[in-house]
Protein backbone atom coordinates (compact mmCIF):
# COMPACT_ATOMS: atom_id res chain seq x y z
CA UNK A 1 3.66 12.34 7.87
CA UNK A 2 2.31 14.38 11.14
CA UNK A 3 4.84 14.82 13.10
CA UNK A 4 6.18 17.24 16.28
CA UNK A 5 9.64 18.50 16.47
CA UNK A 6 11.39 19.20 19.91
CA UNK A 7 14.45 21.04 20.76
CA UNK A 8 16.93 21.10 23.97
CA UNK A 9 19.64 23.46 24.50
CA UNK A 10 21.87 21.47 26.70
CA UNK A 11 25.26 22.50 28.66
CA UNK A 12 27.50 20.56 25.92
CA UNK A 13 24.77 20.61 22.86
CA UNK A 14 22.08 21.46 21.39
CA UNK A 15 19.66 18.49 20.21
CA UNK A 16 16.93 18.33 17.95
CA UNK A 17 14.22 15.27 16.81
CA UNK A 18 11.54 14.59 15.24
CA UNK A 19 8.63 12.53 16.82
CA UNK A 20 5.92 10.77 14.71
CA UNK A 21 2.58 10.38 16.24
CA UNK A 22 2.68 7.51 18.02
CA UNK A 23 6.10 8.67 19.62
CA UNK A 24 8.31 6.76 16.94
CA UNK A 25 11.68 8.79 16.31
CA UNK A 26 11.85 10.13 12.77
CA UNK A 27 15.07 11.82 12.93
CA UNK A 28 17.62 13.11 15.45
CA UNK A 29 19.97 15.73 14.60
CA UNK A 30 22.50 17.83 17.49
CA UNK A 31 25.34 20.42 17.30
CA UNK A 32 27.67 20.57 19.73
CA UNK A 33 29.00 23.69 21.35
CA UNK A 34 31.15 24.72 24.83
CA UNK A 35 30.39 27.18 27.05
CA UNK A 36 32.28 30.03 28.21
CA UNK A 37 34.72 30.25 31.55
CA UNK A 38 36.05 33.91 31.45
CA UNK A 39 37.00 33.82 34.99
CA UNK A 40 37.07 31.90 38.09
CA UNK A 41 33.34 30.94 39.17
CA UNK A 42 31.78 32.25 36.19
CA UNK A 43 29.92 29.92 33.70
CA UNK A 44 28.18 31.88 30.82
CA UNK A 45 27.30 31.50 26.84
CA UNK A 46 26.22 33.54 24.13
CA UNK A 47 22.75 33.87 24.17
CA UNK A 48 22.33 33.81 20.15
CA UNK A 49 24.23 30.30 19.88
CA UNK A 50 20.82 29.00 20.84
CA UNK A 51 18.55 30.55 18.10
CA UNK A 52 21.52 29.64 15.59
CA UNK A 53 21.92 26.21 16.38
CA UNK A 54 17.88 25.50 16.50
CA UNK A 55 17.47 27.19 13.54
CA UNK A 56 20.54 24.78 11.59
CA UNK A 57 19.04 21.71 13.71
CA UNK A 58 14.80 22.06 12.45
CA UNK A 59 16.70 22.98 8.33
CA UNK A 60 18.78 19.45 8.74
CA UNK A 61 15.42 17.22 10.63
CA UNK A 62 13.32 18.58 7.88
CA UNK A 63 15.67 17.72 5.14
CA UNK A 64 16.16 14.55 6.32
CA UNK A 65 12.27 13.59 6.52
CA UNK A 66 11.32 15.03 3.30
CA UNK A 67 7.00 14.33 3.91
CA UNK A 68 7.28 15.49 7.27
CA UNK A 69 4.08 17.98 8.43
CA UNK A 70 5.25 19.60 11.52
CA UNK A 71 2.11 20.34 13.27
CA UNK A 72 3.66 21.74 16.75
CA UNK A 73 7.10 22.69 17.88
CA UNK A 74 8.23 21.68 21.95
CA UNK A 75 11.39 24.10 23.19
CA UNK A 76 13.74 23.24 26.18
CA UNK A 77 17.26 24.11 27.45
CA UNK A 78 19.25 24.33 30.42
CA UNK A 79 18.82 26.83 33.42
CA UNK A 80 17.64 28.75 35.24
CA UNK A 81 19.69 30.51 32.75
CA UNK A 82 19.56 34.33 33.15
CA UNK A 83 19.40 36.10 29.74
CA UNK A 84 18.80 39.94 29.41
CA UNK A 85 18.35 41.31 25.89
CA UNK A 86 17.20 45.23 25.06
CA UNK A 87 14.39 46.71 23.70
CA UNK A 88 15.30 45.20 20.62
CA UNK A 89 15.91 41.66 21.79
CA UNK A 90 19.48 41.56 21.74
CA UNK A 91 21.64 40.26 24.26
CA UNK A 92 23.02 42.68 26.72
CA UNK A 93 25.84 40.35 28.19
CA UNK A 94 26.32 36.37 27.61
CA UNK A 95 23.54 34.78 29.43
CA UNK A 96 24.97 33.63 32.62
CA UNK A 97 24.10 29.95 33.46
CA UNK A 98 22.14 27.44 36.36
CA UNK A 99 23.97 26.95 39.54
CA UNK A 100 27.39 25.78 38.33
CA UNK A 101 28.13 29.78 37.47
CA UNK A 102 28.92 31.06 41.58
CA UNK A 103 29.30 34.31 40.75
CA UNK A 104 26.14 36.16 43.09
CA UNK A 105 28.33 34.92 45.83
CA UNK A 106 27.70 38.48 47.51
CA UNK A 107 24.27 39.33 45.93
CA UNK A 108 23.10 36.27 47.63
CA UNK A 109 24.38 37.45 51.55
CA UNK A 110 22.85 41.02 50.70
CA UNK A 111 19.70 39.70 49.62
CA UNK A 112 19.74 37.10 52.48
CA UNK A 113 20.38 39.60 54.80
CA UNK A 114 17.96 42.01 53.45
CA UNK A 115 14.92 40.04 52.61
CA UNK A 116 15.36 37.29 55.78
CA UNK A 117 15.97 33.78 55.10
CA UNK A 118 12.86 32.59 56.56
CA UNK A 119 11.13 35.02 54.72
CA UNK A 120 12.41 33.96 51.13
CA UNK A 121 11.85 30.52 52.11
CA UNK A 122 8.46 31.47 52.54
CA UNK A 123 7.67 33.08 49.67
CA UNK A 124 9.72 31.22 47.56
CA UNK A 125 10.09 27.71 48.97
CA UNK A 126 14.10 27.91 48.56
CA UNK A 127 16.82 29.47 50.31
CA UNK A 128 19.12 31.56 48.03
CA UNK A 129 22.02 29.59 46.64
CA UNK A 130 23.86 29.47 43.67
CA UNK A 131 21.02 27.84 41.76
CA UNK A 132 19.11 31.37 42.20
CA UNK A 133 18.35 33.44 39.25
CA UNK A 134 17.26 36.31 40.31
CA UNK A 135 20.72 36.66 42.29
CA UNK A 136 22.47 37.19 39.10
CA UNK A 137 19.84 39.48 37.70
CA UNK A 138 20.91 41.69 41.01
CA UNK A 139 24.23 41.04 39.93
CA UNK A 140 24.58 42.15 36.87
CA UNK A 141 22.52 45.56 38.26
CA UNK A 142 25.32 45.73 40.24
CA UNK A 143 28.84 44.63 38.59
CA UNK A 144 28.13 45.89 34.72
CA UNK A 145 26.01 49.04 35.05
CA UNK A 146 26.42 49.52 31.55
CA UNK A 147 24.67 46.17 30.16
CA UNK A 148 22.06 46.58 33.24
CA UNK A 149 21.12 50.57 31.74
CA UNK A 150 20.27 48.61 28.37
CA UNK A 151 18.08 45.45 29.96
CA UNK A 152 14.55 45.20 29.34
CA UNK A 153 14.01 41.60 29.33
CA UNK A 154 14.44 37.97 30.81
CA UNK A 155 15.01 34.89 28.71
CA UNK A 156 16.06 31.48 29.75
CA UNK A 157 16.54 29.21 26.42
CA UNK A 158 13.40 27.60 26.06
CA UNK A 159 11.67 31.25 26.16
CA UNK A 160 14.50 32.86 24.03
CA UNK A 161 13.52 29.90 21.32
CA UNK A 162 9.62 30.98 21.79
CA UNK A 163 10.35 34.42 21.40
CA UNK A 164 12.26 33.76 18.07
CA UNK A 165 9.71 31.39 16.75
CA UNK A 166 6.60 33.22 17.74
CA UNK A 167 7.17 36.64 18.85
CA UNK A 168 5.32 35.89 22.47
CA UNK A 169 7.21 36.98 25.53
CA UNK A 170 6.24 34.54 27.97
CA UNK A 171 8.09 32.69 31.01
CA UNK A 172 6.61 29.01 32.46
CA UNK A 173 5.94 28.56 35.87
CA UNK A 174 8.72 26.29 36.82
CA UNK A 175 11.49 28.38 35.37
CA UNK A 176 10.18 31.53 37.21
CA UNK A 177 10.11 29.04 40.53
CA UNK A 178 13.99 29.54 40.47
CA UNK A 179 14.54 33.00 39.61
CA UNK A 180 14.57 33.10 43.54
CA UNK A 181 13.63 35.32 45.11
CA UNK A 182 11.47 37.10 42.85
CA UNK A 183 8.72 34.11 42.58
CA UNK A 184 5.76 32.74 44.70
CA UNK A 185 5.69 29.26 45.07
CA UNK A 186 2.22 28.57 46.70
CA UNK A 187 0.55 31.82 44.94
CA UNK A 188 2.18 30.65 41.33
CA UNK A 189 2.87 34.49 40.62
CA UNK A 190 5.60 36.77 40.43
CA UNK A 191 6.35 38.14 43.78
CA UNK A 192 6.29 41.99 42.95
CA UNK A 193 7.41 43.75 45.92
CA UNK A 194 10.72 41.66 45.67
CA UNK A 195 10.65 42.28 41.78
CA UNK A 196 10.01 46.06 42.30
CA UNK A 197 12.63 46.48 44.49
CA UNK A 198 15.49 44.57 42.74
CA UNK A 199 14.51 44.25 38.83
CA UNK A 200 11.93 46.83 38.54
CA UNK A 201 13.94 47.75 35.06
CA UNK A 202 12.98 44.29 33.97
CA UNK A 203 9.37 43.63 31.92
CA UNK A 204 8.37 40.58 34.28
CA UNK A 205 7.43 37.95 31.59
CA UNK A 206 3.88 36.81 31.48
CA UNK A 207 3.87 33.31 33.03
CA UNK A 208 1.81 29.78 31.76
CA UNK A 209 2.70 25.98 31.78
CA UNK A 210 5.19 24.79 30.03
CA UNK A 211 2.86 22.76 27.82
CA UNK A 212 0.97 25.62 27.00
CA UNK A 213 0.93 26.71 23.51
CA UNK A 214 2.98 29.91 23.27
CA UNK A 215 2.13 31.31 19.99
CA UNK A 216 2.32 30.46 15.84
CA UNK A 217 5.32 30.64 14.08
CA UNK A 218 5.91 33.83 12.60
CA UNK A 219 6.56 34.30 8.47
CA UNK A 220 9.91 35.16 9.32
CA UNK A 221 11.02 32.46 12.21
CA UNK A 222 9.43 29.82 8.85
CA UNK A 223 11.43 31.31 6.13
CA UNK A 224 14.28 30.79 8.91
CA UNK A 225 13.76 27.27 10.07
CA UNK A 226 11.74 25.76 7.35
CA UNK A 227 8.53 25.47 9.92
CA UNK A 228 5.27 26.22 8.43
CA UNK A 229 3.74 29.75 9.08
CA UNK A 230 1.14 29.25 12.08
CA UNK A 231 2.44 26.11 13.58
CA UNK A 232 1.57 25.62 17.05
CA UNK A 233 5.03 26.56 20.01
CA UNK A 234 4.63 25.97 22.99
CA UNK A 235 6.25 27.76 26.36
CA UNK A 236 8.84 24.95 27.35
CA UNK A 237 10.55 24.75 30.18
CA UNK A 238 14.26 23.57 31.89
CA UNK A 239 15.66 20.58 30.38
CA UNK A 240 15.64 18.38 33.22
CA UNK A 241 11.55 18.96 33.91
CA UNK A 242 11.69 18.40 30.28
CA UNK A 243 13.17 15.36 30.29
CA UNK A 244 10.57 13.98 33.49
CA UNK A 245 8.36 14.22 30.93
CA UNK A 246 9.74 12.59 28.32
CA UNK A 247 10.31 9.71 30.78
CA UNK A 248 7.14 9.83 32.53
CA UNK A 249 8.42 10.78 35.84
CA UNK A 250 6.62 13.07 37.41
CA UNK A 251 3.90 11.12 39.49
CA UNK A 252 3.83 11.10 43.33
CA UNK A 253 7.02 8.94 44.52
CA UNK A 254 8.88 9.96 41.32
CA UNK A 255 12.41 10.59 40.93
CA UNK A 256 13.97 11.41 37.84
CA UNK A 257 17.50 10.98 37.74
CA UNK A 258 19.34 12.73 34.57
CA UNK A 259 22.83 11.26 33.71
CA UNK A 260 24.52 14.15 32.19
CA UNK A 261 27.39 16.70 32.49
CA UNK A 262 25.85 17.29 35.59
CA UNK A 263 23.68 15.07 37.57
CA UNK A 264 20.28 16.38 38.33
CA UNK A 265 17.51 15.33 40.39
CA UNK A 266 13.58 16.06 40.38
CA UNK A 267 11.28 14.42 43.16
CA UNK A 268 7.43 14.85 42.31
CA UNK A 269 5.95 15.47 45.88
CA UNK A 270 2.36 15.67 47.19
CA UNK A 271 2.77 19.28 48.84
CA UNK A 272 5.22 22.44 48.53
CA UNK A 273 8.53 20.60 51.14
CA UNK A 274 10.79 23.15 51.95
CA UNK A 275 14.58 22.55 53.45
CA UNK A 276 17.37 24.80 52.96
CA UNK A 277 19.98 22.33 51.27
CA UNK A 278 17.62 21.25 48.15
CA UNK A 279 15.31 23.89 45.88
CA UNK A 280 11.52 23.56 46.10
CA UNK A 281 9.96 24.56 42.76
CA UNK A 282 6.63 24.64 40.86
CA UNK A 283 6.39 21.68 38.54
CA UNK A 284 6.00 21.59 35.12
CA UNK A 285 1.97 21.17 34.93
CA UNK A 286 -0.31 23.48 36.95
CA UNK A 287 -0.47 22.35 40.84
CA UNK A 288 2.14 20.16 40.53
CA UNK A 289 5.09 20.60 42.78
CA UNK A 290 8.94 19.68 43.05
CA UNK A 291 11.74 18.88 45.33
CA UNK A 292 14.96 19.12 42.57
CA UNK A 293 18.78 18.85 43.43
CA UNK A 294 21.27 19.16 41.05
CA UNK A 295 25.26 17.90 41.49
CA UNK A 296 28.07 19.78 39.63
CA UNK A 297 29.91 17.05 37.98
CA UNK A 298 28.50 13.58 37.23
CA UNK A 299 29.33 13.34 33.51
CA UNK A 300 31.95 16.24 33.24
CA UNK A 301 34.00 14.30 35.95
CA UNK A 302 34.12 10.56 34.05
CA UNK A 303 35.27 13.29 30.98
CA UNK A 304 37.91 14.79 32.74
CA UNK A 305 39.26 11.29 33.62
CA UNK A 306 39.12 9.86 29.97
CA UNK A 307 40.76 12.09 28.83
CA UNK A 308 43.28 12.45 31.78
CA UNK A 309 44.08 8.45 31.24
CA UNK A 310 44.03 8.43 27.06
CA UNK A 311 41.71 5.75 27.54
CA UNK A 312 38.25 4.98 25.38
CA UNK A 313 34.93 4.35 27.51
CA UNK A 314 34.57 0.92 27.52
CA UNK A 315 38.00 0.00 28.09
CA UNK A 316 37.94 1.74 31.35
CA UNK A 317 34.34 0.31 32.50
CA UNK A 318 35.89 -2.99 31.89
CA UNK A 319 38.71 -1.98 34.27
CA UNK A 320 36.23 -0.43 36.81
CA UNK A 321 33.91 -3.20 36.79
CA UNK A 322 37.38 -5.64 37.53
CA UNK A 323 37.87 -2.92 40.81
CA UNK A 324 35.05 -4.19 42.37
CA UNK A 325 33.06 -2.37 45.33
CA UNK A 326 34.99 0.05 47.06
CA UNK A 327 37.61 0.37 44.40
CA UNK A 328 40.05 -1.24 46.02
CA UNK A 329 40.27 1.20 48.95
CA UNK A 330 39.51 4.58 47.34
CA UNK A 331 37.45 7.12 48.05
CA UNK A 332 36.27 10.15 45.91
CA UNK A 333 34.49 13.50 46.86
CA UNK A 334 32.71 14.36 43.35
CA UNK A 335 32.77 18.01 44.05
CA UNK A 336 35.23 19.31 41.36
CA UNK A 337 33.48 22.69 40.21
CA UNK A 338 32.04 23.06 43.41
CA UNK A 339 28.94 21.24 44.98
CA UNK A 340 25.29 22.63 44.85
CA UNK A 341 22.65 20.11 46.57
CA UNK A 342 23.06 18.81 49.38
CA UNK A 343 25.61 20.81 50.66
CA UNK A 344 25.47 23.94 48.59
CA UNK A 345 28.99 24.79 49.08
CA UNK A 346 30.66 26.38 45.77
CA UNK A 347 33.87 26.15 47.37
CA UNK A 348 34.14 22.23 47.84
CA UNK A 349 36.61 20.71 46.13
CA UNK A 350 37.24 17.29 44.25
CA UNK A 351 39.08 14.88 46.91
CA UNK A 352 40.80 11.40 46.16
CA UNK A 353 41.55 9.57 48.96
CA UNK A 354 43.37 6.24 49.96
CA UNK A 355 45.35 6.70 46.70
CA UNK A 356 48.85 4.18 46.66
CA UNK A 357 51.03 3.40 43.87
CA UNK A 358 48.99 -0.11 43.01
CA UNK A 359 45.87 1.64 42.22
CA UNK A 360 45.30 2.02 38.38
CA UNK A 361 43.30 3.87 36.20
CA UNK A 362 40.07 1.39 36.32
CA UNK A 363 39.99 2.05 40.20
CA UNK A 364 40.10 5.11 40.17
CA UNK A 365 37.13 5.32 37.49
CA UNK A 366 35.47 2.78 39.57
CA UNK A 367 36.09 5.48 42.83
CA UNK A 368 34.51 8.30 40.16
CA UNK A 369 31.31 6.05 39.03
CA UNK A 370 30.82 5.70 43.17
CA UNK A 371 31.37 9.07 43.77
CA UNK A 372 28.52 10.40 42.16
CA UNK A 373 26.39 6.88 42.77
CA UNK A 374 27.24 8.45 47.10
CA UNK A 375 26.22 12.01 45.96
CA UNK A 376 23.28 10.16 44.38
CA UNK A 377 22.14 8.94 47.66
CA UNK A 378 22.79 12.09 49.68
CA UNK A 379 20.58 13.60 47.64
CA UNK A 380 17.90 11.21 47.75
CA UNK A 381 18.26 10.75 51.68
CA UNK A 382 18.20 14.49 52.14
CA UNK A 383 14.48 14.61 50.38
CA UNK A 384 13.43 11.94 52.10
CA UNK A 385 14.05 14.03 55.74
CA UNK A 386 12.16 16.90 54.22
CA UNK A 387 9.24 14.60 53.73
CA UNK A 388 9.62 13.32 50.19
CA UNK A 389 8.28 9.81 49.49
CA UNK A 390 10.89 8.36 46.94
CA UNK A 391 9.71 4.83 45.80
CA UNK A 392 11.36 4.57 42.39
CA UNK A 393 14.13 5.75 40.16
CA UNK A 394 13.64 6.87 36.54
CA UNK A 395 16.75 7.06 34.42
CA UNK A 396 17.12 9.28 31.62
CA UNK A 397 20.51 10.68 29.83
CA UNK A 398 23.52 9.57 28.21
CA UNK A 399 24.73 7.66 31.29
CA UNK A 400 22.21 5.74 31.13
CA UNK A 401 23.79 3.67 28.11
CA UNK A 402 26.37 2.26 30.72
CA UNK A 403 24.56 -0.64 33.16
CA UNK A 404 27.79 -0.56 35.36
CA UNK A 405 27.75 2.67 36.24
CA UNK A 406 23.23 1.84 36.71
CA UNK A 407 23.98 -0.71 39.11
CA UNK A 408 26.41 1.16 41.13
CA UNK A 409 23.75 3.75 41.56
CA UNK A 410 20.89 1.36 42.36
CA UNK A 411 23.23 -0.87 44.73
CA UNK A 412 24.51 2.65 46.86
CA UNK A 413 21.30 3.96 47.19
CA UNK A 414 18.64 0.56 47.32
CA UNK A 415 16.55 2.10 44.62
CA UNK A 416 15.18 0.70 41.85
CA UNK A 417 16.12 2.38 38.51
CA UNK A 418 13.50 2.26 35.34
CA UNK A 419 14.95 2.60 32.44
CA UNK A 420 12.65 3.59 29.50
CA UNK A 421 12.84 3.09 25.85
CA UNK A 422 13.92 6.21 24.95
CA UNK A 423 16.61 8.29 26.56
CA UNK A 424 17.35 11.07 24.06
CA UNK A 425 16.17 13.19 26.96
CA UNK A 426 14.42 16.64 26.95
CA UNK A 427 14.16 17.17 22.98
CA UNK A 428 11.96 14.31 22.84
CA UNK A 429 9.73 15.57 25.97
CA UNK A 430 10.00 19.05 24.38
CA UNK A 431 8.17 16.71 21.27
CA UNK A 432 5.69 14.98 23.52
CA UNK A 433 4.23 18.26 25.31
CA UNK A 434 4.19 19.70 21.96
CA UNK A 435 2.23 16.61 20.54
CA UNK A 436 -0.23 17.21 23.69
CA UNK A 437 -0.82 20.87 23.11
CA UNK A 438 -1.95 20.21 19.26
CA UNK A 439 -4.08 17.09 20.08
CA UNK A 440 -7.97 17.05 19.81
CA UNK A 441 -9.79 16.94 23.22
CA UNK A 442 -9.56 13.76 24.57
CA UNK A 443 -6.76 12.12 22.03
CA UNK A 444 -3.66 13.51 23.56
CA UNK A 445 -0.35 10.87 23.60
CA UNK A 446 0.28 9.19 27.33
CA UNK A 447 4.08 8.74 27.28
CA UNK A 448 3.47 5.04 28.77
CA UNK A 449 2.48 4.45 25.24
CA UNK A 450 5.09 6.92 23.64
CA UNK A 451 8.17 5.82 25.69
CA UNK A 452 7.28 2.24 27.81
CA UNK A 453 10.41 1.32 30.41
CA UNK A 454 12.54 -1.80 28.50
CA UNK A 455 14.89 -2.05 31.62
CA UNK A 456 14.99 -2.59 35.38
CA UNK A 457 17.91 -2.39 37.64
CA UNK A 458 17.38 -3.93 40.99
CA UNK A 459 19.79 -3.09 43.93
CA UNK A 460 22.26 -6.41 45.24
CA UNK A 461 21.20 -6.51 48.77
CA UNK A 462 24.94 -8.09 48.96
CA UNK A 463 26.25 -5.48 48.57
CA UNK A 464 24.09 -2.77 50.72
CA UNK A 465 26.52 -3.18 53.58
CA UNK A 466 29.48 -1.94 52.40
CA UNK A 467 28.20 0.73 50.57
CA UNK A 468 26.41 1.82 54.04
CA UNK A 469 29.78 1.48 55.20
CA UNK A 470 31.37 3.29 52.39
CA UNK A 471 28.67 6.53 52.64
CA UNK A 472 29.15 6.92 56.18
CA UNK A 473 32.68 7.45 55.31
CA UNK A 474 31.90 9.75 52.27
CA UNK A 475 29.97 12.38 54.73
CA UNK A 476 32.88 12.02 56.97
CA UNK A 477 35.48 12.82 54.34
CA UNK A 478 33.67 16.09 53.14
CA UNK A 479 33.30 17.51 56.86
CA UNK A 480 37.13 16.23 57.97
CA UNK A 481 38.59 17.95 54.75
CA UNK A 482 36.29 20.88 54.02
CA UNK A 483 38.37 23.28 55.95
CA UNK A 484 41.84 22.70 53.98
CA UNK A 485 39.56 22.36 50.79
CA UNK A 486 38.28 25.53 51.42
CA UNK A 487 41.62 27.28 52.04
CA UNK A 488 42.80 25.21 48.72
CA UNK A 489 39.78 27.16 46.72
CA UNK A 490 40.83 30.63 48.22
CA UNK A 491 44.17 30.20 46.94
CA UNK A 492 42.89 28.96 43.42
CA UNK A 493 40.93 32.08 43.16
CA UNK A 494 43.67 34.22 44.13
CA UNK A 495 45.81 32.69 41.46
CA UNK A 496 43.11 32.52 38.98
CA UNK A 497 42.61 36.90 39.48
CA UNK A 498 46.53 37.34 39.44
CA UNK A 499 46.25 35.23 36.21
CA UNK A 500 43.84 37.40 34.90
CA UNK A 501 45.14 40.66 35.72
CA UNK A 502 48.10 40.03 34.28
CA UNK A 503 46.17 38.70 31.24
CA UNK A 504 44.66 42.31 31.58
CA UNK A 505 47.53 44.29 32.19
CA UNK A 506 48.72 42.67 28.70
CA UNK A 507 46.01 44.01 26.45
């Protein structure tokens, strides 16, 4: 049976599938895995994890569809992810991950300061933020001499999975967007005078399209994986661009909105839209363009609270759906690692407020699901002043499996949400481009056909009102507590390093 195989490196797991060709899922494997927190504001993960657990993911897919002729392989994973490996290929250092790793803190003033803000707008489309790769590529020149004397190369996971599969060094487009500053949006190129004079130690990857075919896989990656010799890779890009595809949201007036650990946000636009508070990237097709956001907690917050209350999922959307609007009076700031768009401040903090001794467990979820449904709309309202033309909502990701928490999002920010078929996410768009690549001329797949929407979730204009009312007061909590917060976070990082040097000082 002909078939493609896709895998995504997520934040919380790897996941693998296998797509027949008229999109039907064969088989779905996934290995979970954590990432690493070794000190306050950094977020990083062994690099090799990623080969392993694709490598365990194609032996179980192919075991479990015994007649199954892979005829091209799609890559993904999380980023902009900044992996340096030797001469060799081996990992220097734990590859240090997207935006929710703050770290560059004062890489990104220098470089401000140095290049001009304007300026790296200009060439790059973003300002620098935590989001910005090539900000920790500085940093590591900077903080661990040692690993930087050893780095040749850059890998993000999708290119780290190409290298190991095919032997190609190669970087797409959209990934190289946010290695900021180091990229040019409108010229599609590496920016080499910026490159030169920050990475110049660095081999700057070739770049091509994330549906571009890569390379063949190698004798040894087959022996490895169980992938025939010579099947078609191709480049791959970052999960969430991955999973637009998958979804088939990346026309004009496109938002895809990915449910996940964190929540992430990628607006197809008609030209290059540049503002400071959201990152402007090349898309993941050739001309395309992007206006993405990305929140710090969506998923990882409704976690933390299921696990603070000893309570299953659906008992607690029962109780948050018996809350009602509003919560009965409370009001949450999602920001607990942090924020990145709209306000791009790492050192925002998670805020409950209007808390009394009759509110429960289901309001407070209720407050969470609303939290993030608020940050939702601040995103989409901030892309919409920088001249983005939002008309729809696609949903994709494991939130997407609870309607409440749908319909919260719809009714806070008047959208309508699609909801296709499939929502395994970015291994299955990993599958699709690689199904395109390998296609005669004029046969490729058209995800409409692959992946149709099942589900539509239309906004209660009932309820618009208060949840104007309730997002005026959300922008007014951040900017009336954002100065204590911000004392709060200095004091958290001063406990965090006295924690740590004593952890030191005991070694």
């Amino acid at each position: 049976m002909r078939c493609t195989l896709g895998v995504d490196i997520g934040t919380s797991s790897s996941k693998g599938v296998l797509a027949a060709e008229d999109g039907s899922i064969l088989a779905t494997a996934t290995r979970a895995h954590d990432v690493d927190r070794p000190r306050t504001g950094w977020v990083e993960m062994d690099g090799r994890i990623w080969w392993d657990e694709f490598v365990a993911i194609s032996q179980e897919l192919l075991a479990s569809v015994p007649d199954a002729e892979v005829v091209g392989v799609g890559v993904s994973g999380m980023g902009p992810c900044v992996l340096l490996a030797d001469e060799d290929d081996e990992p220097v250092r734990p590859a240090i991950l997207y935006g929710v790793d703050t770290r560059a803190t004062a890489q990104i003033a220098r470089l401000t300061a140095e290049l001009g803000e304007d300026e790296i707008t200009r060439v790059g489309g973003s300002s620098l933020t935590s989001q910005a790769g090539g900000a920790k590529i500085v940093w590591v020149a900077e903080e661990e001499p040692d690993a930087w004397a050893r780095a040749r190369r850059l890998f993000m996971p999708a290119s780290w999975l190409a290298r190991r599969l095919t032997g190609a060094y190669v970087l797409d487009h959209q990934s190289a967007s946010q290695v900021s500053p180091f990229y040019d949006v409108e010229g599609e190129r590496w920016h080499a005078p910026w490159w030169d004079a920050y990475a110049a130690r660095i081999e700057a990857p070739p770049l091509t399209w994330a549906g571009d075919v890569a390379g063949a896989v190698t004798a040894e990656a087959s022996a490895l994986t169980g992938i025939p010799e010579g099947t078609p890779v191709i480049t791959g890009t970052i999960d969430a661009w991955t999973e637009a595809v998958s979804a088939g949201a990346h026309g004009i007036g496109d938002l895809m909105l990915m449910y996940g650990t964190t929540m992430f946000l990628v607006a197809t636009v008609a030209e290059t839209l540049r503002t400071p508070s959201m990152w402007t990237t090349a898309g993941a097709f050739e001309g395309t363009r992007n206006l993405a956001g990305g929140m710090s907690t969506s998923g990882a917050l409704t976690a933390w609270l299921k696990d603070l209350t000893d309570a299953d999922y659906p008992r607690l959307l029962a109780e948050a759906a018996d809350s009602g609007v509003g919560a009965r009076g409370l009001l949450v700031l999602p920001y607990f690692a942090g924020e990145r768009t709209p306000i791009q401040d790492p050192d925002a903090r998670g805020v409950i407020a209007g808390l009394t001794l009759r509110h429960g467990r289901g309001d407070l979820y209720r407050a969470a699901l609303e939290a993030t449904a608020l940050g939702v709309r601040h995103n989409v309202e901030t892309m919409r002043e920088a001249g983005a033309d939002i008309r729809r909502i696609v949903a994709v990701g494991g939130g997407t499996q609870g309607r409440l928490w749908l319909q919260i999002v719809s009714d806070a920010t008047g959208l309508v949400q699609e909801v296709p078929a499939t929502t395994i996410g970015a291994s299955y768009g990993a599958a699709f481009l690689a199904a395109t690549a390998v296609a005669p001329v004029g046969a490729a797949p058209r995800i409409e056909d692959w992946n149709p929407v099942v589900d539509r979730i239309e906004p209660d204009p009932a309820r618009r009102a208060a949840y104007d009312e309730l997002f005026d007061r959300y922008l007014r909590l951040y900017a009336g507590t954002a100065e204590v917060v911000h004392e709060l976070a200095e004091s958290q990082r001063d406990a965090a390093h006295r924690d740590e040097a004593h952890r030191d000082g005991d070694r």
